[in-house]
C-alpha atoms as a PDB file:
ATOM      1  CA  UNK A   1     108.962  63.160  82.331  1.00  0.00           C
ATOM      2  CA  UNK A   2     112.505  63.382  81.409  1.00  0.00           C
ATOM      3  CA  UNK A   3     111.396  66.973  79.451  1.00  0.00           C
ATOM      4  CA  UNK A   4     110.212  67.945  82.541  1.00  0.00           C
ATOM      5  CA  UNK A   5     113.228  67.951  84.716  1.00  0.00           C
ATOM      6  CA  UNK A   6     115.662  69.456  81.828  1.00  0.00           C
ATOM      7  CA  UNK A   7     113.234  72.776  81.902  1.00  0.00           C
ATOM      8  CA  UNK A   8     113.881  72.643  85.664  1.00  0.00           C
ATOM      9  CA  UNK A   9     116.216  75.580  87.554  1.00  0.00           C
ATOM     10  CA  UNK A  10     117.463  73.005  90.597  1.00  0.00           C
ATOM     11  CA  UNK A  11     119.394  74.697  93.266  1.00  0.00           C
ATOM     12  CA  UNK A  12     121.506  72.227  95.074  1.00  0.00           C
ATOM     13  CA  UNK A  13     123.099  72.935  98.653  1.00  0.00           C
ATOM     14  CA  UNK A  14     126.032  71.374 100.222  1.00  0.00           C
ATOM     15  CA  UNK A  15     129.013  70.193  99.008  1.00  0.00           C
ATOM     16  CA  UNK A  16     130.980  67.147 100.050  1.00  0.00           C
ATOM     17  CA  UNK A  17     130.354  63.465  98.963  1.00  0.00           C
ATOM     18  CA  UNK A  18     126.438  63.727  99.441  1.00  0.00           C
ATOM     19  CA  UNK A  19     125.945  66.574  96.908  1.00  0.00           C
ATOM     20  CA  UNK A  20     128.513  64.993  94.467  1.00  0.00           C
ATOM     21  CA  UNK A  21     126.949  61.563  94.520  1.00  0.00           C
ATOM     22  CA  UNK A  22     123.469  63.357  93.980  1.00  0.00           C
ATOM     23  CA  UNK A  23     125.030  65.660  90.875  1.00  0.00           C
ATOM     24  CA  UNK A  24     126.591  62.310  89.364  1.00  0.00           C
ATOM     25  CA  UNK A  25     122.921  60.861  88.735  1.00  0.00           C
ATOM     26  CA  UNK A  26     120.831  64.135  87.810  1.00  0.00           C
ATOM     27  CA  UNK A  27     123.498  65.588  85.462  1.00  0.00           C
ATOM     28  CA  UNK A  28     122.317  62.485  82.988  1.00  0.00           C
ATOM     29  CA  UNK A  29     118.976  64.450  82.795  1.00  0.00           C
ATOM     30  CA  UNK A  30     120.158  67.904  81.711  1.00  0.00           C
ATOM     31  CA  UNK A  31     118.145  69.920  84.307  1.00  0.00           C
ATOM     32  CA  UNK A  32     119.967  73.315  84.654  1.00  0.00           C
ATOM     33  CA  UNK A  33     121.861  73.051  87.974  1.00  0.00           C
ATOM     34  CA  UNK A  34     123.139  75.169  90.104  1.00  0.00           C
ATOM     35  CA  UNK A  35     125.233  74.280  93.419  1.00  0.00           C
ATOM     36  CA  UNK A  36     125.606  76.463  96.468  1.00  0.00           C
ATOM     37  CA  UNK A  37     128.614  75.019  98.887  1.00  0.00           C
ATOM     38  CA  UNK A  38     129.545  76.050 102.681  1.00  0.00           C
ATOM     39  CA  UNK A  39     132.625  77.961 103.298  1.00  0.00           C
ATOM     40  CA  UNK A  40     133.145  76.477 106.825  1.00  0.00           C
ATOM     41  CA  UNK A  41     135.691  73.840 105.623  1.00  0.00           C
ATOM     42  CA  UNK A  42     138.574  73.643 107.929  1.00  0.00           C
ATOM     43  CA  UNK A  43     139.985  70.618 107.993  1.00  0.00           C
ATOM     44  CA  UNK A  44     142.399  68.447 105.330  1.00  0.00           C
ATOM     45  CA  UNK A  45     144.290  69.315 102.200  1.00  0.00           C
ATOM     46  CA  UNK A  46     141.006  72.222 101.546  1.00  0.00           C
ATOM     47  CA  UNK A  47     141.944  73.719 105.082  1.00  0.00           C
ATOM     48  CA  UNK A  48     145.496  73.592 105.024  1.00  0.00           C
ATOM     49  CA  UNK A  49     145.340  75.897 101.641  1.00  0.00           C
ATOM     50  CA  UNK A  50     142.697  77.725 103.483  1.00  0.00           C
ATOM     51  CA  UNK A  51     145.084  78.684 106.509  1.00  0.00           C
ATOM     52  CA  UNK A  52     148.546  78.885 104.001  1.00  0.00           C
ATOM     53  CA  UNK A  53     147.039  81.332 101.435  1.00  0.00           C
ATOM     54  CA  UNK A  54     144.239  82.478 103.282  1.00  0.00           C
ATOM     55  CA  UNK A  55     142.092  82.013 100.403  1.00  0.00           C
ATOM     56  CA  UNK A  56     138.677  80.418 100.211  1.00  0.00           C
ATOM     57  CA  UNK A  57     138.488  76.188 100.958  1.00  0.00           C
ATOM     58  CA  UNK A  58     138.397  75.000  97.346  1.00  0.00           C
ATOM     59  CA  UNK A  59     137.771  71.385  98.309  1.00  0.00           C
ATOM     60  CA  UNK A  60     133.488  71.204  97.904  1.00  0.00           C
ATOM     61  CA  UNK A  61     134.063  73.213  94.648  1.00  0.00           C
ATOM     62  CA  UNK A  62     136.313  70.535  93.259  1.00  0.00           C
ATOM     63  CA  UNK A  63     134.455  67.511  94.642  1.00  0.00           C
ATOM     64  CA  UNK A  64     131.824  69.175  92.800  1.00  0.00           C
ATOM     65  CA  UNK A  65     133.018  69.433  89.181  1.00  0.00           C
ATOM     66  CA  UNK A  66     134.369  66.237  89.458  1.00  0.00           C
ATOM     67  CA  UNK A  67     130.876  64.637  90.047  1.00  0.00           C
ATOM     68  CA  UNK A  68     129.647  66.728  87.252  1.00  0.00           C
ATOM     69  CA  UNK A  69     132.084  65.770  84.622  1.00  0.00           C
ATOM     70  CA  UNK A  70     130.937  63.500  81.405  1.00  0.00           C
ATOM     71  CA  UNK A  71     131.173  59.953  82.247  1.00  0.00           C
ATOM     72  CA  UNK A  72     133.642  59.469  79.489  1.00  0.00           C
ATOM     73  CA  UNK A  73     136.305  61.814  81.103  1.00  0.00           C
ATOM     74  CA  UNK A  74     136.559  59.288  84.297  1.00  0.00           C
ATOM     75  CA  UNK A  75     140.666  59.310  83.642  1.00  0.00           C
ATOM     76  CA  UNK A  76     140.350  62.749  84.095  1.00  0.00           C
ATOM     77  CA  UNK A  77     138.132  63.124  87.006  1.00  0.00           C
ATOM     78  CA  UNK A  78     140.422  60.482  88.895  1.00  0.00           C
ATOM     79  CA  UNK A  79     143.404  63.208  88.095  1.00  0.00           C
ATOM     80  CA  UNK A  80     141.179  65.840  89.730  1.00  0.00           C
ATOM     81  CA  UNK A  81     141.005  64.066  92.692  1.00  0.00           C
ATOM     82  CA  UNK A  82     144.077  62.275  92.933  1.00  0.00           C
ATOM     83  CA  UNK A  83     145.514  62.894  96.622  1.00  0.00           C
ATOM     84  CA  UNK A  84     148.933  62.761  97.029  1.00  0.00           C
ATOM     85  CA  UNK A  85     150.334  59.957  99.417  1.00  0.00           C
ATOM     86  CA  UNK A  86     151.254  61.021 102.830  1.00  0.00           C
ATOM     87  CA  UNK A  87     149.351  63.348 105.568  1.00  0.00           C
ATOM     88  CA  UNK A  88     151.826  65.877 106.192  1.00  0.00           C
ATOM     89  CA  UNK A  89     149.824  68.557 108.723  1.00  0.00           C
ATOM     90  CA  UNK A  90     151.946  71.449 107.187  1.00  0.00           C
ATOM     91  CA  UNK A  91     151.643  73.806 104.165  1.00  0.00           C
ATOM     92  CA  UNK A  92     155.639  73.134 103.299  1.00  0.00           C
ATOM     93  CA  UNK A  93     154.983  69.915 101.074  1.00  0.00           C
ATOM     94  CA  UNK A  94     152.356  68.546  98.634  1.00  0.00           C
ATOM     95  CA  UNK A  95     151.469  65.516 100.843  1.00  0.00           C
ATOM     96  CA  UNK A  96     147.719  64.995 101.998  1.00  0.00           C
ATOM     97  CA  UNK A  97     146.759  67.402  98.949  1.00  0.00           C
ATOM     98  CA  UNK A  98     144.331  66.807  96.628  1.00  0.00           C
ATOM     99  CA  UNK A  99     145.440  67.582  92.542  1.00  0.00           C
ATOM    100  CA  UNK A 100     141.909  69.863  92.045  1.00  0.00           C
ATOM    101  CA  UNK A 101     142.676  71.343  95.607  1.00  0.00           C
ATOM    102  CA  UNK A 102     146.106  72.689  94.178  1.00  0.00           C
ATOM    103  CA  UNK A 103     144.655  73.756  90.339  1.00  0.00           C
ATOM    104  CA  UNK A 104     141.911  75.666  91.911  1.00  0.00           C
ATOM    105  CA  UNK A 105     145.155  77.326  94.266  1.00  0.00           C
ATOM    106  CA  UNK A 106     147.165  77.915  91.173  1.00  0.00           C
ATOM    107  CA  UNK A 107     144.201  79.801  89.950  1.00  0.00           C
ATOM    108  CA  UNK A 108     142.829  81.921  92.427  1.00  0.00           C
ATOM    109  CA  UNK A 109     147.057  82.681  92.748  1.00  0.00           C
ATOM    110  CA  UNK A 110     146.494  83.728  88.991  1.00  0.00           C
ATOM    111  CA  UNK A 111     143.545  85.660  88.803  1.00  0.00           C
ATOM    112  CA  UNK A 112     143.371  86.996  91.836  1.00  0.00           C
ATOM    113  CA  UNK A 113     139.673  86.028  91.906  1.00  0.00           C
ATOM    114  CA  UNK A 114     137.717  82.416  93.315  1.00  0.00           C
ATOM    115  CA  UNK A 115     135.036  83.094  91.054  1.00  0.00           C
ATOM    116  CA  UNK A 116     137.239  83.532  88.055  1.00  0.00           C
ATOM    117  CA  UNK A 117     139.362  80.943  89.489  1.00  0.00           C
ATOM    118  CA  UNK A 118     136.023  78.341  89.617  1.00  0.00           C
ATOM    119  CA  UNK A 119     134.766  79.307  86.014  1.00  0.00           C
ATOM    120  CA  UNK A 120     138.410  78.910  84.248  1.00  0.00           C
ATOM    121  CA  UNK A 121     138.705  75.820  86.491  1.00  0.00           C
ATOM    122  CA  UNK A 122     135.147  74.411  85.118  1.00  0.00           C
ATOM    123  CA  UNK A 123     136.135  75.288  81.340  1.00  0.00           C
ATOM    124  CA  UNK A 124     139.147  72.987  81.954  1.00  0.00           C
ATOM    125  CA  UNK A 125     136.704  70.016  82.844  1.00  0.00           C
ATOM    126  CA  UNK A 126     133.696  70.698  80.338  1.00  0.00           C
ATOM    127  CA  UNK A 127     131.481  71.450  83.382  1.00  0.00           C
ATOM    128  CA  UNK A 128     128.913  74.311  82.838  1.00  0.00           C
ATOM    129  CA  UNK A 129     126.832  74.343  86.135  1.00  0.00           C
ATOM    130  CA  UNK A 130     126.361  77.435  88.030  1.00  0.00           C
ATOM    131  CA  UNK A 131     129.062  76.706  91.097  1.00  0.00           C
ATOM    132  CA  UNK A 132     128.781  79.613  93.730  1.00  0.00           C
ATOM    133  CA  UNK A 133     130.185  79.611  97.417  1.00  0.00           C
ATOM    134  CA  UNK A 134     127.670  80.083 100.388  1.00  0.00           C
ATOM    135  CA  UNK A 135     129.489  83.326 101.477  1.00  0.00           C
ATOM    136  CA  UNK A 136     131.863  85.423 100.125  1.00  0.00           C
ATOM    137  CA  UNK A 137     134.364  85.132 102.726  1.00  0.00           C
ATOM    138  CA  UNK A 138     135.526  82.618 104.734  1.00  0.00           C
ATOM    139  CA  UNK A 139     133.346  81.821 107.899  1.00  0.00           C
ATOM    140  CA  UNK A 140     134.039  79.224 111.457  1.00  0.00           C
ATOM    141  CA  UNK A 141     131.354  76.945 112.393  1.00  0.00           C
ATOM    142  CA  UNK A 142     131.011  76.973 116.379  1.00  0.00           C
ATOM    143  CA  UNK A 143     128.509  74.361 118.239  1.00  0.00           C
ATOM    144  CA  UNK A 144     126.751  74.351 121.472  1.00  0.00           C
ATOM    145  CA  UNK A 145     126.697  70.185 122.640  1.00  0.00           C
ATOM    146  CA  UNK A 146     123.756  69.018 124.481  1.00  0.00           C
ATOM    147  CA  UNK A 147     125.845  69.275 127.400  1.00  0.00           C
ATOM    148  CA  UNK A 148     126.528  73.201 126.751  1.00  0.00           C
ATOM    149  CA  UNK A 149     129.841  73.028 126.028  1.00  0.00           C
ATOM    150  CA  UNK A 150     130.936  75.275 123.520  1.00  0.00           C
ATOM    151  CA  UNK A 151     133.247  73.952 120.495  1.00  0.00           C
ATOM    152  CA  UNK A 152     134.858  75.517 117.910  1.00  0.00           C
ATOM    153  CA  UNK A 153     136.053  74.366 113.685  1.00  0.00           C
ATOM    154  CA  UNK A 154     134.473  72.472 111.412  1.00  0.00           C
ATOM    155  CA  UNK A 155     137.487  69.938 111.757  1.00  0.00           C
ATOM    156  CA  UNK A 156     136.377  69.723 115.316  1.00  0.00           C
ATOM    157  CA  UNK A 157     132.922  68.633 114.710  1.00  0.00           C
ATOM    158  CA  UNK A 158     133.278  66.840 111.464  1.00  0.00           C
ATOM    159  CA  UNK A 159     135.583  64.209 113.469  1.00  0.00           C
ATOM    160  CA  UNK A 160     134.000  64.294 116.625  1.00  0.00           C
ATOM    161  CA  UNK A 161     136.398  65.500 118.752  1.00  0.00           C
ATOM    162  CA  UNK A 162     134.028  66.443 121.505  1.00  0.00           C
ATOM    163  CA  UNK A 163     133.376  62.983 124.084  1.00  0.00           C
ATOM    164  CA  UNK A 164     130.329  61.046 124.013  1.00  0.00           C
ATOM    165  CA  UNK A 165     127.577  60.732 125.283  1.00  0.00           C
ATOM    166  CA  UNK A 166     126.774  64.564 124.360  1.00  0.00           C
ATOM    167  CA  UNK A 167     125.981  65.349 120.805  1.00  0.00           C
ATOM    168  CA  UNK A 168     125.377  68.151 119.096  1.00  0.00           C
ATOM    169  CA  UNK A 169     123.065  70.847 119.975  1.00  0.00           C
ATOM    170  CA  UNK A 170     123.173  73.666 117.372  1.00  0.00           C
ATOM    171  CA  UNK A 171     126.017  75.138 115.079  1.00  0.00           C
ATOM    172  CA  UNK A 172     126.711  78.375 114.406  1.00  0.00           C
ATOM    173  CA  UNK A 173     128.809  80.707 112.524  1.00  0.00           C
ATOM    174  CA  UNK A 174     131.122  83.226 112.853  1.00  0.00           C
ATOM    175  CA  UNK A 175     130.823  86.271 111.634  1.00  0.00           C
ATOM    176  CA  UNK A 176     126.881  85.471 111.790  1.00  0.00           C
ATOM    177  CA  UNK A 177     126.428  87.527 108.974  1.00  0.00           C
ATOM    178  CA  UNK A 178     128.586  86.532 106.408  1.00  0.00           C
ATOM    179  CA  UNK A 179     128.463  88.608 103.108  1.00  0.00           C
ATOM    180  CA  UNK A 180     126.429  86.807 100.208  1.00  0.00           C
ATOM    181  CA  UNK A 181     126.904  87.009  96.523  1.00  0.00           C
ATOM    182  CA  UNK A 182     123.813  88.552  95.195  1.00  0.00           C
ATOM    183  CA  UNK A 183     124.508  85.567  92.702  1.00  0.00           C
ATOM    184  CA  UNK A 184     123.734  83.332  95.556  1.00  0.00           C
ATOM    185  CA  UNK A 185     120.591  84.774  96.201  1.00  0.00           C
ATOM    186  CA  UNK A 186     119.306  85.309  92.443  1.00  0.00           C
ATOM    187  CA  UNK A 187     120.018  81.895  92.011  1.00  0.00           C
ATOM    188  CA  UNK A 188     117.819  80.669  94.925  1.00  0.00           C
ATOM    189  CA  UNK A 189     115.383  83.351  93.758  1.00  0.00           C
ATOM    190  CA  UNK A 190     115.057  81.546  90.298  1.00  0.00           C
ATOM    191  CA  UNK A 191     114.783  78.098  91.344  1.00  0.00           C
ATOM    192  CA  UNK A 192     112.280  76.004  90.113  1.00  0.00           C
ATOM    193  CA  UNK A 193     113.546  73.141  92.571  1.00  0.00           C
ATOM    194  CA  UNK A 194     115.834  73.811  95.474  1.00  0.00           C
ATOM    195  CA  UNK A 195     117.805  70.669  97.317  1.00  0.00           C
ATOM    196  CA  UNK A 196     119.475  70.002 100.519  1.00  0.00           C
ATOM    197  CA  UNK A 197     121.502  66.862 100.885  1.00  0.00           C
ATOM    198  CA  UNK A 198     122.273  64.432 101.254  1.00  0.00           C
ATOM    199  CA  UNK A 199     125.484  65.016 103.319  1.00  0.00           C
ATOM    200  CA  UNK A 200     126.528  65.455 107.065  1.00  0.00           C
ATOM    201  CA  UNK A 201     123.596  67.504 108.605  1.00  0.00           C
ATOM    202  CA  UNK A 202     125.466  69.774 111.008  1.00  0.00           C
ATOM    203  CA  UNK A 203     129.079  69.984 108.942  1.00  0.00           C
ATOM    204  CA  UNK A 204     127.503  70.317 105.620  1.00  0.00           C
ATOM    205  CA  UNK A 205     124.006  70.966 104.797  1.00  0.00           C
ATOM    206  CA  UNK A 206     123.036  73.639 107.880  1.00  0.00           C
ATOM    207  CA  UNK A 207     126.219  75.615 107.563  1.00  0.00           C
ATOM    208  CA  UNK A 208     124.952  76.487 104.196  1.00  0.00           C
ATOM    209  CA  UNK A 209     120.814  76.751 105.317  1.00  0.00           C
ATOM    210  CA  UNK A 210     121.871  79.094 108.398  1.00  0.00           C
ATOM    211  CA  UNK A 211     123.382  81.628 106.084  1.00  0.00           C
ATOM    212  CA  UNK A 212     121.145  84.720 107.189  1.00  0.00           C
ATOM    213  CA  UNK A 213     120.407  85.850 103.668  1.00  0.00           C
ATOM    214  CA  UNK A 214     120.002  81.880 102.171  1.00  0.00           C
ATOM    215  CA  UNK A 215     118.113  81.413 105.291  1.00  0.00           C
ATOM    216  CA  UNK A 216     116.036  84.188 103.870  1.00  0.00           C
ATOM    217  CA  UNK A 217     116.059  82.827 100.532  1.00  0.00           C
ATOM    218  CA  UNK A 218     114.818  80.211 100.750  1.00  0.00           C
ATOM    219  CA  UNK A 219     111.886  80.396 103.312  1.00  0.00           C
ATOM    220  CA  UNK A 220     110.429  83.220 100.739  1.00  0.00           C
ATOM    221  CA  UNK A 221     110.962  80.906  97.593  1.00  0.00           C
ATOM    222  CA  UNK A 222     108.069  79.569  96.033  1.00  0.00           C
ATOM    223  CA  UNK A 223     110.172  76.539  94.464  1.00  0.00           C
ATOM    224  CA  UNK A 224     109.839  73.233  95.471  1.00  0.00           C
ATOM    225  CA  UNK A 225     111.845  72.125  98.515  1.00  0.00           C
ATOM    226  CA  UNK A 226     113.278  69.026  99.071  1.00  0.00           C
ATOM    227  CA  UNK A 227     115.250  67.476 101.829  1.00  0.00           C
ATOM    228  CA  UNK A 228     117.400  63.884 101.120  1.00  0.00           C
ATOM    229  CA  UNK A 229     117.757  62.105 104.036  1.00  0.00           C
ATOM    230  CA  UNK A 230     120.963  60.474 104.548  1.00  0.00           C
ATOM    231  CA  UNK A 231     121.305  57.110 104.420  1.00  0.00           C
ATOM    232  CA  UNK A 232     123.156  56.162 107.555  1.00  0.00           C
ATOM    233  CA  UNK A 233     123.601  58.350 110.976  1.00  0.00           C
ATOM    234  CA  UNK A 234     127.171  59.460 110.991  1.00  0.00           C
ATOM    235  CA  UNK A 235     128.718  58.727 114.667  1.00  0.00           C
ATOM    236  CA  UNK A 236     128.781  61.259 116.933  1.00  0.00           C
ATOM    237  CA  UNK A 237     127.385  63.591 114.874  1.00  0.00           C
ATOM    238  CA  UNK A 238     123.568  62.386 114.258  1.00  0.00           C
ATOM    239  CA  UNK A 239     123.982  58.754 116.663  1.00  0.00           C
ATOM    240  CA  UNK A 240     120.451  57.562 117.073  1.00  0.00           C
ATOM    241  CA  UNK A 241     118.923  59.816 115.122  1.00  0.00           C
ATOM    242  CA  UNK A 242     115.703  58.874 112.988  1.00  0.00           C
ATOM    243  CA  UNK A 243     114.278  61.161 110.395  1.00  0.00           C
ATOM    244  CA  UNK A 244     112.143  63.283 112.982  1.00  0.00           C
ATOM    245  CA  UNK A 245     114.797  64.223 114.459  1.00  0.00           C
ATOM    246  CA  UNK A 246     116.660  65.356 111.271  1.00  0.00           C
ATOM    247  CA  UNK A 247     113.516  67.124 110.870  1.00  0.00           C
ATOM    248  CA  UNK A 248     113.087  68.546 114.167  1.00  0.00           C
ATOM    249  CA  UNK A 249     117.557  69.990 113.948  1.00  0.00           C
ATOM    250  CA  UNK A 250     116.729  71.933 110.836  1.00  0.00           C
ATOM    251  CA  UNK A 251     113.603  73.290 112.175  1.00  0.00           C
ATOM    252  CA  UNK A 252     115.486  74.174 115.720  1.00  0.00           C
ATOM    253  CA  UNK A 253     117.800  76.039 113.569  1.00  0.00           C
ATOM    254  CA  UNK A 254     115.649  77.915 111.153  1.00  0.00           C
ATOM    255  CA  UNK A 255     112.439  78.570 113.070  1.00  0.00           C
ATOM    256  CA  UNK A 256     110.482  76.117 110.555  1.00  0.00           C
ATOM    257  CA  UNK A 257     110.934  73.160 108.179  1.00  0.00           C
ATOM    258  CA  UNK A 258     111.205  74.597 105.011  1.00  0.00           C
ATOM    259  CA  UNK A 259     110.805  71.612 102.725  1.00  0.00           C
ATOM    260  CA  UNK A 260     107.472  70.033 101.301  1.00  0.00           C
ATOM    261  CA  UNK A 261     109.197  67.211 100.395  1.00  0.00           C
ATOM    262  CA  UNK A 262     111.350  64.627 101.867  1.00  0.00           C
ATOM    263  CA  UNK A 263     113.189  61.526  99.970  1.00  0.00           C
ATOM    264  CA  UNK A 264     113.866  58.919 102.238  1.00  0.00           C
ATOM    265  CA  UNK A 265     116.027  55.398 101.634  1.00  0.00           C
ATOM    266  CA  UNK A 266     113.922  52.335 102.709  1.00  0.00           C
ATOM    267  CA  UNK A 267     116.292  49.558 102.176  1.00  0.00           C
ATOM    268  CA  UNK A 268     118.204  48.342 105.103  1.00  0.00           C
ATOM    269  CA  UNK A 269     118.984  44.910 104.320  1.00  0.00           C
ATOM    270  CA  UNK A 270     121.917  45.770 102.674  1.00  0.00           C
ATOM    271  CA  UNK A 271     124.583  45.074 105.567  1.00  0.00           C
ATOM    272  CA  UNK A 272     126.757  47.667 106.299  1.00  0.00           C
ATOM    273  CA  UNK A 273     130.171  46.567 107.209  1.00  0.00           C
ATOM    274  CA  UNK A 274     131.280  46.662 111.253  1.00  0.00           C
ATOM    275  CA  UNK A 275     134.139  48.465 111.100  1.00  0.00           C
ATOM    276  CA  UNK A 276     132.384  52.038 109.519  1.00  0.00           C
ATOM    277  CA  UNK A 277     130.387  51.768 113.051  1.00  0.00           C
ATOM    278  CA  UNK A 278     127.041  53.491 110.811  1.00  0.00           C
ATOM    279  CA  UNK A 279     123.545  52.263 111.222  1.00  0.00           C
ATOM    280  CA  UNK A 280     120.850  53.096 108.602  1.00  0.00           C
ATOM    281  CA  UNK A 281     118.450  55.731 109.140  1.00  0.00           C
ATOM    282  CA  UNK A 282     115.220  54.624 110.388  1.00  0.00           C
ATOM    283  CA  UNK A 283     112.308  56.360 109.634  1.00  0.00           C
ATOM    284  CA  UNK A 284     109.236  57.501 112.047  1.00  0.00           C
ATOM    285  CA  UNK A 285     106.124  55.521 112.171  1.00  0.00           C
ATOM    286  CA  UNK A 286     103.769  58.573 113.010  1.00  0.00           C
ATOM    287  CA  UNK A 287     106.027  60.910 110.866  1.00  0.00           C
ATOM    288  CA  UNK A 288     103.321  61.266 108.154  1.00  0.00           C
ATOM    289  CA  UNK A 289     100.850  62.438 110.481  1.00  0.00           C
ATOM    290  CA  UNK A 290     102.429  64.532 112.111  1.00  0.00           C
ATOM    291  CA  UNK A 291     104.126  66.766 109.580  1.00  0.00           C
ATOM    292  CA  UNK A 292     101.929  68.138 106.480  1.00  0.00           C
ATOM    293  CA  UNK A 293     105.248  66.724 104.354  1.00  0.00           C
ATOM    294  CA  UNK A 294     105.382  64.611 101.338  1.00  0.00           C
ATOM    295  CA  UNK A 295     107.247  61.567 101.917  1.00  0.00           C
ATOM    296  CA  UNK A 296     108.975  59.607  99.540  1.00  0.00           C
ATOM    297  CA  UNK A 297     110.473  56.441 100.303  1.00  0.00           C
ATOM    298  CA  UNK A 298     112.574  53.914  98.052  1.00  0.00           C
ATOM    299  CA  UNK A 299     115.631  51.604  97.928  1.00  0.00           C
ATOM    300  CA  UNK A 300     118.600  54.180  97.220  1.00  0.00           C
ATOM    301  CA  UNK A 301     121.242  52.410  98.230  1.00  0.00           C
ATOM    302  CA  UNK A 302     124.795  51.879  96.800  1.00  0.00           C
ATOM    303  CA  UNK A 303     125.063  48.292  97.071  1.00  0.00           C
ATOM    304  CA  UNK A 304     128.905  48.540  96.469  1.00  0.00           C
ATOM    305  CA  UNK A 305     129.245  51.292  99.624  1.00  0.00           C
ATOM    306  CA  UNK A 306     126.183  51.284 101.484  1.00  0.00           C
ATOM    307  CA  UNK A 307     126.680  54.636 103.347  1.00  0.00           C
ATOM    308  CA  UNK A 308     126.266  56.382 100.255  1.00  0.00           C
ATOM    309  CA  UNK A 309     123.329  56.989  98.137  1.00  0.00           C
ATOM    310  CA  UNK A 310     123.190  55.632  94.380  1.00  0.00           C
ATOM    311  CA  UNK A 311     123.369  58.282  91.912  1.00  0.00           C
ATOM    312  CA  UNK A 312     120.900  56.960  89.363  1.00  0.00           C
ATOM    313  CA  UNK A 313     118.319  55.719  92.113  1.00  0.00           C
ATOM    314  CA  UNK A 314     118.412  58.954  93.924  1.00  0.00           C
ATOM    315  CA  UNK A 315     118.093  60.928  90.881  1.00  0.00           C
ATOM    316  CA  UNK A 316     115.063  58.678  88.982  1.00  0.00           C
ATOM    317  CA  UNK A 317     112.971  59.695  92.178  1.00  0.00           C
ATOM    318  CA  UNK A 318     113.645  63.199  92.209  1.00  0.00           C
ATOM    319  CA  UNK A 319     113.427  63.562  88.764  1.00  0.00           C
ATOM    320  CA  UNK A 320     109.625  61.581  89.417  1.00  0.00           C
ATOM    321  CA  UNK A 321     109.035  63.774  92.491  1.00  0.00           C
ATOM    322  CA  UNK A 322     109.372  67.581  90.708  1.00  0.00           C
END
């Protein structure tokens, strides 16, 4: 099984915590991996170098070679995303920054190039998956709420600062049609396997999927498609949502579900602590009937943090499911 998976092409989109904790558990399986992250990012030490240099939001990229590092190197993958102490809003001091944020700065500053900047930066950290940005310029994510109210930065809806009780309707992004890599889409051509999530649903994973030409992509890619469910509804942003509805968001914003297969946590004894105000995930009775979807369910919880999935769980079943 485990030859299987290492003569696998796996495309993985997103970025963010999600992506990394689902790179930390199939990098121990050698597949070839590529990873495909949004652009959008506004918000924190990756925004502020965003706005200051007007370069490309670094922060996905890093979180990414981090996760992919050997397991040996953890000294140095705790330097890469060492944060310096404070939360200074401005560009004037180092506080609030992450270390890998500022390497991958000093780079692009260097080589005038991110993609030269992300492959010397990868060297550095013995990391030799394909890393490629959604778009090759920066793009705004917009949203419609239920209530049609228009709001605008990822910052914006990645914190919630829109009121309750309206939630999200559907994002968008601006300019709609970004320019793509033809990298990005070779890659996606070439899949064998081709992931989205885990990670926030309307931050992370569809300001990558609505990408006109990924969009595009992947609806014409034979490869096989699968969709991780998150573990726990973020507040705000997904409250109350079950995976139908997950379901029924992506399709909304595509015109169709494009995944055959859908990994699902089915644990939810583990309690998840008060103060994170999260809720596990639940999953639809009539959901298998309804949708000609595989579904595959198991415990893939971290018991240590329960709102994120655990790295070897999640990557024993998809490394059984392809």
């Amino acid at each position: 099984m485990a030859d299987r998976i290492e003569n696998k092409h796996i495309v993985c989109l997103g970025g963010g915590i999600g992506t990394s904790q689902l790179l930390r558990g199939l990098k121990h399986y050698h597949p070839r991996l590529s990873i495909i992250t949004s652009m959008a990012d506004d918000g924190g030490s990756s925004g502020r170098l965003r706005k200051g240099y007007s370069i490309m939001p670094p922060g996905d990229i890093v979180n990414c070679i981090a996760a992919l590092m050997p397991d040996q190197e953890k000294e140095l993958e705790s330097l890469l995303l060492y944060r310096f102490p404070g939360s200074d809003k401005t560009n004037k001091t180092i506080d609030g920054h992450k270390l890998g944020n500022l390497l991958m700065l000093a780079e692009i500053q260097r080589t005038k190039d991110f993609y030269k900047a992300i492959e010397v930066t990868k060297r550095m950290f013995g990391v030799t998956a394909n890393l490629f940005p959604a778009t090759d310029q920066r793009v705004h994510l917009w949203a419609m709420t239920q209530d049609n109210r228009r709001v605008h930065s990822e910052t914006t809806l990645d914190l919630a600062l829109y009121s309750e009780p309206h939630g999200l309707k559907k994002v968008y992004l601006s300019p709609s049609k970004p320019k793509v890599n033809q990298k990005v889409v070779d890659c996606l051509t070439s899949a064998d396997v081709i992931i989205s999530g885990p990670g926030d649903l309307f931050t992370n994973q569809l300001p990558v999927l609505i990408v006109p030409q990924i969009k595009e992509a992947i609806l014409k890619s034979s490869a096989r498609k699968i969709f991780v469910l998150n573990i726990a509804n973020k507040p705000f942003e997904t409250k109350n949502f079950s995976l139908n509805d997950f379901v029924l968001a992506i399709s909304n914003h595509l015109g169709s579900f494009p995944f055959d297969t859908i990994v699902a946590n089915n644990n939810f004894t583990t309690p998840i602590p008060r103060k994170y105000k999260y809720h596990y995930i639940q999953l639809d009775k009539d959901l298998n009937q309804s949708l000609k979807i595989k579904i595959i369910q198991a415990d893939l919880v971290n018991d240590s943090f329960p709102l994120y999935h655990d790295p070897q769980k999640l990557a024993e079943v998809i490394k059984n499911a392809i």
